[in-house]
N, C-alpha and C. Protein backbone atom coordinates (compact mmCIF):
# COMPACT_ATOMS: atom_id res chain seq x y z
N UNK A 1 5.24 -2.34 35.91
CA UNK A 1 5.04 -3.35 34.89
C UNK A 1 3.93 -2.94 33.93
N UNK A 2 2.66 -2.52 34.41
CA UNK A 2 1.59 -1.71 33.41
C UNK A 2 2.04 -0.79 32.61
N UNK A 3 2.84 -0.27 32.91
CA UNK A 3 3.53 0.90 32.72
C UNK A 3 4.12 0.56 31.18
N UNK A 4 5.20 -0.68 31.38
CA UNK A 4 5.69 -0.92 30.67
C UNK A 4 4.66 -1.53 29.10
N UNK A 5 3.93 -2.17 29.59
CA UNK A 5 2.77 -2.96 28.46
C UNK A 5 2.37 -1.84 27.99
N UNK A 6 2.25 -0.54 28.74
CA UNK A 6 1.09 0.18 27.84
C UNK A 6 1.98 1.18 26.91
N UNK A 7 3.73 1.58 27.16
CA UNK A 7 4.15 2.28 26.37
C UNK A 7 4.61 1.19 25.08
N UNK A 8 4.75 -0.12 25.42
CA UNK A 8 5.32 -0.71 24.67
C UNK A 8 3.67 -0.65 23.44
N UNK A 9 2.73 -1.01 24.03
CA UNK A 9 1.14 -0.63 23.46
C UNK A 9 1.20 0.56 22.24
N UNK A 10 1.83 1.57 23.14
CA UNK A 10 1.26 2.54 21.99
C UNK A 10 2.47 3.22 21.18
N UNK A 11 3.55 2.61 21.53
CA UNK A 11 4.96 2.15 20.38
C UNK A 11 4.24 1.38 19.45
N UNK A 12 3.55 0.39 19.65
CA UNK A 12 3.33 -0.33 18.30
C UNK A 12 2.23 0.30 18.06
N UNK A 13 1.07 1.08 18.11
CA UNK A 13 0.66 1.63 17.23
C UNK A 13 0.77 2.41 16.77
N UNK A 14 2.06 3.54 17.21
CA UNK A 14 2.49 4.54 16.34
C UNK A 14 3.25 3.93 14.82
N UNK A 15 3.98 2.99 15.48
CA UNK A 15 4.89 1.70 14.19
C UNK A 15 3.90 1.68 13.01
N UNK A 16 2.65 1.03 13.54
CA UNK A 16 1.70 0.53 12.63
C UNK A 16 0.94 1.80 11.86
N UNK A 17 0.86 2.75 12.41
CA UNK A 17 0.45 4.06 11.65
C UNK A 17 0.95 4.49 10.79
N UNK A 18 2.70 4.83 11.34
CA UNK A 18 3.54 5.26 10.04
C UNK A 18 3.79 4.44 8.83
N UNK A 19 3.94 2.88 9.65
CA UNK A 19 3.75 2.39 8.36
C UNK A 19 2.34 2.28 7.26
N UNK A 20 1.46 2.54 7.45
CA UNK A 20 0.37 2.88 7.22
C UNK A 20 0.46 3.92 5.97
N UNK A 21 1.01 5.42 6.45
CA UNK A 21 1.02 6.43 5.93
C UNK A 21 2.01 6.06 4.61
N UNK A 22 3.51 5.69 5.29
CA UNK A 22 4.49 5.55 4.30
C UNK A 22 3.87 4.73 3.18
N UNK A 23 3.29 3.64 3.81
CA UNK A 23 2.79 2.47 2.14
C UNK A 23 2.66 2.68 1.31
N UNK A 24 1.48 3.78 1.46
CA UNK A 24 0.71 5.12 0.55
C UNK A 24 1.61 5.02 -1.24
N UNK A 25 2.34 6.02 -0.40
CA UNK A 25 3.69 6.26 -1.25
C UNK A 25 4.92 6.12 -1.71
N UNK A 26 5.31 4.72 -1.22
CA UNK A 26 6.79 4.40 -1.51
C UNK A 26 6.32 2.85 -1.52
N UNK A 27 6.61 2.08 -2.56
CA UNK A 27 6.78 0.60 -3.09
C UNK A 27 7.89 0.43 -3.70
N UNK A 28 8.09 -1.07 -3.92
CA UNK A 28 9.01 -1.41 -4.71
C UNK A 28 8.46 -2.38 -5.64
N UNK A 29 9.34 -1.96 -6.64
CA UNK A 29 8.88 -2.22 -8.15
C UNK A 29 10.04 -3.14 -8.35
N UNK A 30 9.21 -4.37 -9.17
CA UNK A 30 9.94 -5.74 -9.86
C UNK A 30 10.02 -5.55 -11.09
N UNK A 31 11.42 -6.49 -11.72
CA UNK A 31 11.32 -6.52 -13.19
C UNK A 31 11.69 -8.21 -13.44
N UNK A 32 10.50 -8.43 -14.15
CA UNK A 32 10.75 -10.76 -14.41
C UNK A 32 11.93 -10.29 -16.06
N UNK A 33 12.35 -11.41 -15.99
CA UNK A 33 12.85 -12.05 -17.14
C UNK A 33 11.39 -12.27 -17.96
N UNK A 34 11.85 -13.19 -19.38
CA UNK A 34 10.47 -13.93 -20.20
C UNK A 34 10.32 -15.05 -19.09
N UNK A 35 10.86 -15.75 -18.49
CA UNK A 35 10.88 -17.14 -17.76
C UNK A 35 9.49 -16.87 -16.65
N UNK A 36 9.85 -15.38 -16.20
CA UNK A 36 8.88 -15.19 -15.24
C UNK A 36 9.62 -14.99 -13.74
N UNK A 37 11.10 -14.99 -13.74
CA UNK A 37 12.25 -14.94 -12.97
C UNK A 37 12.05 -13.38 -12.41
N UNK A 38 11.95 -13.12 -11.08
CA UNK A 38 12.65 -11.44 -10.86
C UNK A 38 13.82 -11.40 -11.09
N UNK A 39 14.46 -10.34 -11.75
CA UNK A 39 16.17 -9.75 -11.94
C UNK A 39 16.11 -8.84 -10.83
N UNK A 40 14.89 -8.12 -10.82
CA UNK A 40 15.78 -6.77 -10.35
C UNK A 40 14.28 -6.03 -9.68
N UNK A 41 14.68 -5.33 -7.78
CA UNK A 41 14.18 -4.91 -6.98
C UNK A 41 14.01 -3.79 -6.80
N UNK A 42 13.47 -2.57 -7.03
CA UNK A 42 13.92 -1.06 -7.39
C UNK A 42 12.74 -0.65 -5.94
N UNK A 43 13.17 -0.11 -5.45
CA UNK A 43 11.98 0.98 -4.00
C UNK A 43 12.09 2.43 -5.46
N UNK A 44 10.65 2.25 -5.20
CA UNK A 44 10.06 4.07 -5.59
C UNK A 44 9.32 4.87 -4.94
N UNK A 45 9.05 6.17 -5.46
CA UNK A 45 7.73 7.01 -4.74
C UNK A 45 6.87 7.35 -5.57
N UNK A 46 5.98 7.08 -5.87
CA UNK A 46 4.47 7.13 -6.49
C UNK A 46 4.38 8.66 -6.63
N UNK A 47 3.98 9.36 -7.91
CA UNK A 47 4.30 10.44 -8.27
C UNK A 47 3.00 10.76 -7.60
N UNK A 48 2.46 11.85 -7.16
CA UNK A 48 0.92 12.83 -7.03
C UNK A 48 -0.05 12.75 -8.51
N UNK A 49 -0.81 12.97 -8.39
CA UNK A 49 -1.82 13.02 -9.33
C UNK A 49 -2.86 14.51 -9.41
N UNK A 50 -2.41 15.17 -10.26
CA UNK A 50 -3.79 16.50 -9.63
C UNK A 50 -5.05 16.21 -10.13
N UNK A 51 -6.08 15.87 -9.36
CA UNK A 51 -7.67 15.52 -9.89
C UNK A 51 -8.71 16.90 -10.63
N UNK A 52 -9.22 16.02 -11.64
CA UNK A 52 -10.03 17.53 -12.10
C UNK A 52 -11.35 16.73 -12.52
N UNK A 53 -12.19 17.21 -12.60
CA UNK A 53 -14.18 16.90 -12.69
C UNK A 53 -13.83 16.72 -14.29
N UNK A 54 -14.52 15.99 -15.03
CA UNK A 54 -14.65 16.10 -15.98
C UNK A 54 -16.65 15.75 -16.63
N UNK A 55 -16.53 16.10 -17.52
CA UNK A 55 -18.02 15.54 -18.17
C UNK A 55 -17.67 14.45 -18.97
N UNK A 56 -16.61 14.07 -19.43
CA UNK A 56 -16.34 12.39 -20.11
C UNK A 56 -16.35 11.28 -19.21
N UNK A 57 -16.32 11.38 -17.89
CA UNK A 57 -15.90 10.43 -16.85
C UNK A 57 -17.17 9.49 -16.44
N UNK A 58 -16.93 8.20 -15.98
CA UNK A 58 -18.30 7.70 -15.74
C UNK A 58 -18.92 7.58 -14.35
N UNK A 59 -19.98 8.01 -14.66
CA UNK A 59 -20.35 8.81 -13.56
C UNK A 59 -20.39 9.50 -12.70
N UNK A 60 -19.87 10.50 -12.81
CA UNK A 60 -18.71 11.54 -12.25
C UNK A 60 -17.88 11.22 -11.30
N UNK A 61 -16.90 10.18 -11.19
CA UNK A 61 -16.33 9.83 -10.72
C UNK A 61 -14.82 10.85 -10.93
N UNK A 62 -13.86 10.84 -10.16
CA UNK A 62 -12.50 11.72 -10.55
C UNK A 62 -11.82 10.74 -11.91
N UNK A 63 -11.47 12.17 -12.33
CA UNK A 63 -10.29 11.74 -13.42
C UNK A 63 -9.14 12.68 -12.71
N UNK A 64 -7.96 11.56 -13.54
CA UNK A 64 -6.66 11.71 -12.72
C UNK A 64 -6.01 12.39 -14.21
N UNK A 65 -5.60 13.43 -14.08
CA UNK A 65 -4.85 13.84 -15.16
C UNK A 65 -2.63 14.17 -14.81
N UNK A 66 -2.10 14.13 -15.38
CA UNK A 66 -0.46 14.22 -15.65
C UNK A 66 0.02 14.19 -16.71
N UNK A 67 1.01 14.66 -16.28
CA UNK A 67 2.24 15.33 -17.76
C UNK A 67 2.51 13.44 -18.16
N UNK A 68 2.85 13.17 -19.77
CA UNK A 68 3.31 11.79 -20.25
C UNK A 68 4.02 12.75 -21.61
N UNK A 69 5.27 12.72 -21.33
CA UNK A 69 5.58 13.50 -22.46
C UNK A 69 5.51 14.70 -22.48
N UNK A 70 5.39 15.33 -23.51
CA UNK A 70 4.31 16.71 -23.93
C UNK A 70 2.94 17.23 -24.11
N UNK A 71 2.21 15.43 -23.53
CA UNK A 71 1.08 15.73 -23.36
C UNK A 71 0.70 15.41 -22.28
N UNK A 72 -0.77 15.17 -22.15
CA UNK A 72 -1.60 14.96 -20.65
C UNK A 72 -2.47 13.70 -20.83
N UNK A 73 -1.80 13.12 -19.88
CA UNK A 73 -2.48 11.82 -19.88
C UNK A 73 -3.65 11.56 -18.34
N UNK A 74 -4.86 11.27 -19.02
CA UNK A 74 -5.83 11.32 -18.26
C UNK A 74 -6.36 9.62 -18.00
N UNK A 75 -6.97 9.44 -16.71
CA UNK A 75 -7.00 7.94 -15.88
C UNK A 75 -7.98 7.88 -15.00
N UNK A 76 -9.57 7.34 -15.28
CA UNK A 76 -10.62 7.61 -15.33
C UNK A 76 -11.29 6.59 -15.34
N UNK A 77 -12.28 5.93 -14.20
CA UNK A 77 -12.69 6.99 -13.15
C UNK A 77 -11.58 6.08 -11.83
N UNK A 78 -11.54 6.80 -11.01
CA UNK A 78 -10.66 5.99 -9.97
C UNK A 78 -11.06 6.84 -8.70
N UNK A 79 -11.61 6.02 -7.79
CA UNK A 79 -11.32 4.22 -7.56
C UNK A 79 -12.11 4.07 -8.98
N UNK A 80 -12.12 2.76 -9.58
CA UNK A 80 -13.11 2.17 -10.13
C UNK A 80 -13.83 0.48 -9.85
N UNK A 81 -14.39 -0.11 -10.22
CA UNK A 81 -15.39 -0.96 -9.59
C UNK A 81 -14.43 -2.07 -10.80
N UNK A 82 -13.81 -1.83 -11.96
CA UNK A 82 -13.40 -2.53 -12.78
C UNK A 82 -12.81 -2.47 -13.81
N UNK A 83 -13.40 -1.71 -14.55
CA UNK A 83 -12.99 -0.89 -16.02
C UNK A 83 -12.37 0.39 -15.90
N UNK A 84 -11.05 0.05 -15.95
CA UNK A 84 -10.51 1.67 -15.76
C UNK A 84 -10.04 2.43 -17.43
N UNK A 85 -10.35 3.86 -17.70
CA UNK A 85 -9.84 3.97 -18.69
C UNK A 85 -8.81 4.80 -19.08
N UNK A 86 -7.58 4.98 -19.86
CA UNK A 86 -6.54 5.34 -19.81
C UNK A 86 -6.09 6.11 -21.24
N UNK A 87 -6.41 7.46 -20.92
CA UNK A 87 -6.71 8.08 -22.18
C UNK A 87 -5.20 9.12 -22.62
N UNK A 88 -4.16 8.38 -23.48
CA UNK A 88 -2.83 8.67 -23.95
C UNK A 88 -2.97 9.70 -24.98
N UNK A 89 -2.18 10.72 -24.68
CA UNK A 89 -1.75 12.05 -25.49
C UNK A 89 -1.56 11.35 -26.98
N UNK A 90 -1.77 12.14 -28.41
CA UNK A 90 -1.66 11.20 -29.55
C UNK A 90 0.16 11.43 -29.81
N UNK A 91 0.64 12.43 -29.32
CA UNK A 91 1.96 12.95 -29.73
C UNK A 91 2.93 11.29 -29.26
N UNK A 92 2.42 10.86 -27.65
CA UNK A 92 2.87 9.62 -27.09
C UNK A 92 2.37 8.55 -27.95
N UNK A 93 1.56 8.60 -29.06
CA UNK A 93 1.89 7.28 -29.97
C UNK A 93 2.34 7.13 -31.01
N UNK A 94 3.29 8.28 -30.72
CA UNK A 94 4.08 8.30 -32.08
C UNK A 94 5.05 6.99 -31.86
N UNK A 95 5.56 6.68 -30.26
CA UNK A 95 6.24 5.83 -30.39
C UNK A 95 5.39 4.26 -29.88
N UNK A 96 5.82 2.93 -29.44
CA UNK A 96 5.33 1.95 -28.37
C UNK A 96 4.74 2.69 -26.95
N UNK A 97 3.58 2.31 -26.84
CA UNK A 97 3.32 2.78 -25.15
C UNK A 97 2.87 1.38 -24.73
N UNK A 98 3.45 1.07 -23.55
CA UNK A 98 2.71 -0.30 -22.47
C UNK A 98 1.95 0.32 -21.44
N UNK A 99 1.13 -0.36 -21.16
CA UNK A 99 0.60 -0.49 -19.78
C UNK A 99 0.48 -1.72 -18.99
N UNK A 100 1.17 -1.73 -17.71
CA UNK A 100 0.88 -2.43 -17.09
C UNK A 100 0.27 -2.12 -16.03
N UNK A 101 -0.37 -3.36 -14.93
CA UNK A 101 -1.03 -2.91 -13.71
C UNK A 101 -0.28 -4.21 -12.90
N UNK A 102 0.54 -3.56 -11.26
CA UNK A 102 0.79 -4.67 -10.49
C UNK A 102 0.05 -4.40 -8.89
N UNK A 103 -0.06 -5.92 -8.24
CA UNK A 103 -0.37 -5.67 -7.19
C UNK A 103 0.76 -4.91 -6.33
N UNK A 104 0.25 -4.57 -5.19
CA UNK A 104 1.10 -4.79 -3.93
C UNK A 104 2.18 -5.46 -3.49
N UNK A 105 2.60 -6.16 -3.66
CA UNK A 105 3.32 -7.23 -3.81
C UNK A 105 4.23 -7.19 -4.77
N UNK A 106 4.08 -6.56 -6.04
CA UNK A 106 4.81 -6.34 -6.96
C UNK A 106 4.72 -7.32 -8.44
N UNK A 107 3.80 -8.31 -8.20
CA UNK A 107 3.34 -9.30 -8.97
C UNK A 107 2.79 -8.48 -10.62
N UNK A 108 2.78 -8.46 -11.94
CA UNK A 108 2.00 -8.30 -12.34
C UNK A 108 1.16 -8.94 -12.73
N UNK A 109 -0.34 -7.97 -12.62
CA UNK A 109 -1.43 -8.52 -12.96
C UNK A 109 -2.30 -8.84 -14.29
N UNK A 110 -1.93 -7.39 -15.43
CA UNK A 110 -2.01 -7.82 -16.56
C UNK A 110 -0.58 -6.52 -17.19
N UNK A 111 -0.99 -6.72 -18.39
CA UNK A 111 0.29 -5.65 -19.11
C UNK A 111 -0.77 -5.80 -20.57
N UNK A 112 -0.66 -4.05 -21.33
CA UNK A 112 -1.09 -4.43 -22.78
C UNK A 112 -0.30 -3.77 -23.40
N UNK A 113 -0.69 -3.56 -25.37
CA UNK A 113 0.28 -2.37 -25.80
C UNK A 113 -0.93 -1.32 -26.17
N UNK A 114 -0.76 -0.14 -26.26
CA UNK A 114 -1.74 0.85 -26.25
C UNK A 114 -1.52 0.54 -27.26
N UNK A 115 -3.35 0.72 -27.84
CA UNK A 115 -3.65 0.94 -29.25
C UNK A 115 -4.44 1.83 -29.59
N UNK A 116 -4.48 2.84 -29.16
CA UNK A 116 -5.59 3.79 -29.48
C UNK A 116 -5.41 4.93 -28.60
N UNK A 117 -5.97 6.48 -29.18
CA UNK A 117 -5.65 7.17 -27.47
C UNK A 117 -6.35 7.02 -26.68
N UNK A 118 -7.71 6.02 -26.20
CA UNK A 118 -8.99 5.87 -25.46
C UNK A 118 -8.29 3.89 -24.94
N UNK A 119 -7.52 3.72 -23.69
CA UNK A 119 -7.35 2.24 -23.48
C UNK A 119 -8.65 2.00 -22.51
N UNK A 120 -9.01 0.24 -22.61
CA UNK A 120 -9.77 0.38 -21.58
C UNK A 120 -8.84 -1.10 -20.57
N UNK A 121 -8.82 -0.80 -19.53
CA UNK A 121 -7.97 -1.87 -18.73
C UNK A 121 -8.98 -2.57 -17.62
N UNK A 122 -9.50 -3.78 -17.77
CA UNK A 122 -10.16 -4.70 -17.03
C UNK A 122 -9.76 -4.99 -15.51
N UNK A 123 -10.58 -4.75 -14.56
CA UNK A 123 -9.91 -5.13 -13.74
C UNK A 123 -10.85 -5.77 -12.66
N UNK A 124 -11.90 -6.30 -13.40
CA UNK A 124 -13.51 -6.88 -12.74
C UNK A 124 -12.58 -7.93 -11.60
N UNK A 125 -11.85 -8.59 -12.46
CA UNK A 125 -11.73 -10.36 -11.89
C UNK A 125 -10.59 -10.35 -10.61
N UNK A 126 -10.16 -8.92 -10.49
CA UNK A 126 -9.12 -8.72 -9.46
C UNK A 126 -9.94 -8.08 -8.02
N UNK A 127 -9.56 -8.50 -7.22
CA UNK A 127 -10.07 -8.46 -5.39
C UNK A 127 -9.76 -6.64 -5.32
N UNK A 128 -10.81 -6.30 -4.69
CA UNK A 128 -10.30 -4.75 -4.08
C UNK A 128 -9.14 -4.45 -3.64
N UNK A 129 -8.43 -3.21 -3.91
CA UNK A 129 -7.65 -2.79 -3.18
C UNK A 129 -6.71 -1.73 -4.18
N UNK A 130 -5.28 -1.81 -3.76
CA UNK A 130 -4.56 -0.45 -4.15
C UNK A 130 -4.10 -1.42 -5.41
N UNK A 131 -3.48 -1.11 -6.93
CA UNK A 131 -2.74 -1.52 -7.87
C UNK A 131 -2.07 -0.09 -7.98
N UNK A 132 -1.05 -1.04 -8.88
CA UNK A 132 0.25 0.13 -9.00
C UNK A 132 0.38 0.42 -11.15
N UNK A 133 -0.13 1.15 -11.57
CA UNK A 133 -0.25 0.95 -12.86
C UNK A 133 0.92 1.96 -13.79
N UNK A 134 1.54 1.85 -13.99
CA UNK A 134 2.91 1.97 -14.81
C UNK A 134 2.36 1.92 -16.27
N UNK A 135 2.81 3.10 -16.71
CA UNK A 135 2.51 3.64 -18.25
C UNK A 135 4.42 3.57 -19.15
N UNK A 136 4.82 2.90 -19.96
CA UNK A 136 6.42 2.97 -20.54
C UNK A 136 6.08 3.34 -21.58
N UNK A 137 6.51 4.25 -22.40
CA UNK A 137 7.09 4.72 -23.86
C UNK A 137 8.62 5.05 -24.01
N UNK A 138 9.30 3.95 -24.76
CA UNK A 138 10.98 3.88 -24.42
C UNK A 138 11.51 4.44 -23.00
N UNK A 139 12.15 5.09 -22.76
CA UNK A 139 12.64 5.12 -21.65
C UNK A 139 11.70 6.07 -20.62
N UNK A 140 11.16 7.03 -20.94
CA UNK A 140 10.42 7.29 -20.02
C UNK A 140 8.70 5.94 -19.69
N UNK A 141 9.03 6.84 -18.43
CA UNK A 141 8.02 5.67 -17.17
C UNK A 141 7.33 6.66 -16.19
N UNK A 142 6.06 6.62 -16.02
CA UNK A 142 5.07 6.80 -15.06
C UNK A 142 4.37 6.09 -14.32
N UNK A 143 4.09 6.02 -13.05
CA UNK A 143 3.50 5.23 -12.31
C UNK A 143 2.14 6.23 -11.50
N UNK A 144 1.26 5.59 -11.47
CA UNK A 144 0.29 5.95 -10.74
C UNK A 144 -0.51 4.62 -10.05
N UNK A 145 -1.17 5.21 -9.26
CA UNK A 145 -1.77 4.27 -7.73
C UNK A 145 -3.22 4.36 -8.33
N UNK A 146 -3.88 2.78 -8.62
CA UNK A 146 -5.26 2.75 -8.85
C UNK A 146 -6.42 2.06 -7.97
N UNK A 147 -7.73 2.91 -7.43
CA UNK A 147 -8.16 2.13 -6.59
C UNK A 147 -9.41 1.06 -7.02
N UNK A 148 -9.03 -0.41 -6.85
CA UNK A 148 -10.19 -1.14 -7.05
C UNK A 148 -11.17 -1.00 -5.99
N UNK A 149 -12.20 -0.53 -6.14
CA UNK A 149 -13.31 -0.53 -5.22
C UNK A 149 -14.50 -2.03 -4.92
């Protein structure tokens, strides 16, 4: 009978690990109507990010740099404490760029339209943890993982 409690024991914490690991990287992404209605449930995988040091960053915190287009879009500093900033290739404003940021959950938390290649995205008034921040210019879409500290 011990026997049994303790494999059943460490079945669930292997469960709870992988799910752990998987979270990381695979969510699912919502889309509302204007009403505020979900249509539509999509599972994704959160692209990688390659980190590089920069001297623009605040306080040397990592900047997250990736391909957006034909250019390189850089996402700075992360984790951050609040103010994250989101610095768009100029070639990508030739057309509309959005940004949004959602929780966990899939809720969004805010959305803007880029106006400049230097955005700054607020994120004082939101509780620690992982956000999911999604960059759109017409049909292409990027997602990256931001940490509130």
């Amino acid at each position: 009978m011990k026997r049994c409690f303790y494999f059943l024991g460490m079945l669930m914490i292997i469960l709870l690990a992988s799910i752990t690991v998987f979270s990381q990287t695979k969510v699912f992404e919502y889309d509302y109507d204007d009403s505020g209605n979900r249509i539509q449930r999509q599972f994704i995988t959160l692209k990688s990010a390659s980190v590089a040091s920069s001297e623009e960053n605040d306080f040397s915190k990592e900047m997250y740099e990736g391909l957006f287009g034909e250019g390189l879009i850089k996402i700075y500093p992360n984790p951050t404490k609040g103010a994250l900033k989101v610095e768009v290739p100029l070639i990508a404003l030739e057309q509309e760029v959005h940004i949004s940021i959602f929780n966990m959950q899939g809720a969004k938390i805010t959305s803007q339209l880029v106006t400049g290649q230097i955005n700054t995205i607020d994120l004082k008034g939101q509780p620690s943890g992982v956000y999911i921040m999604k960059i759109s210019s017409g049909p292409q879409v990027s997602e990256w993982k931001i940490i509130k500290e």
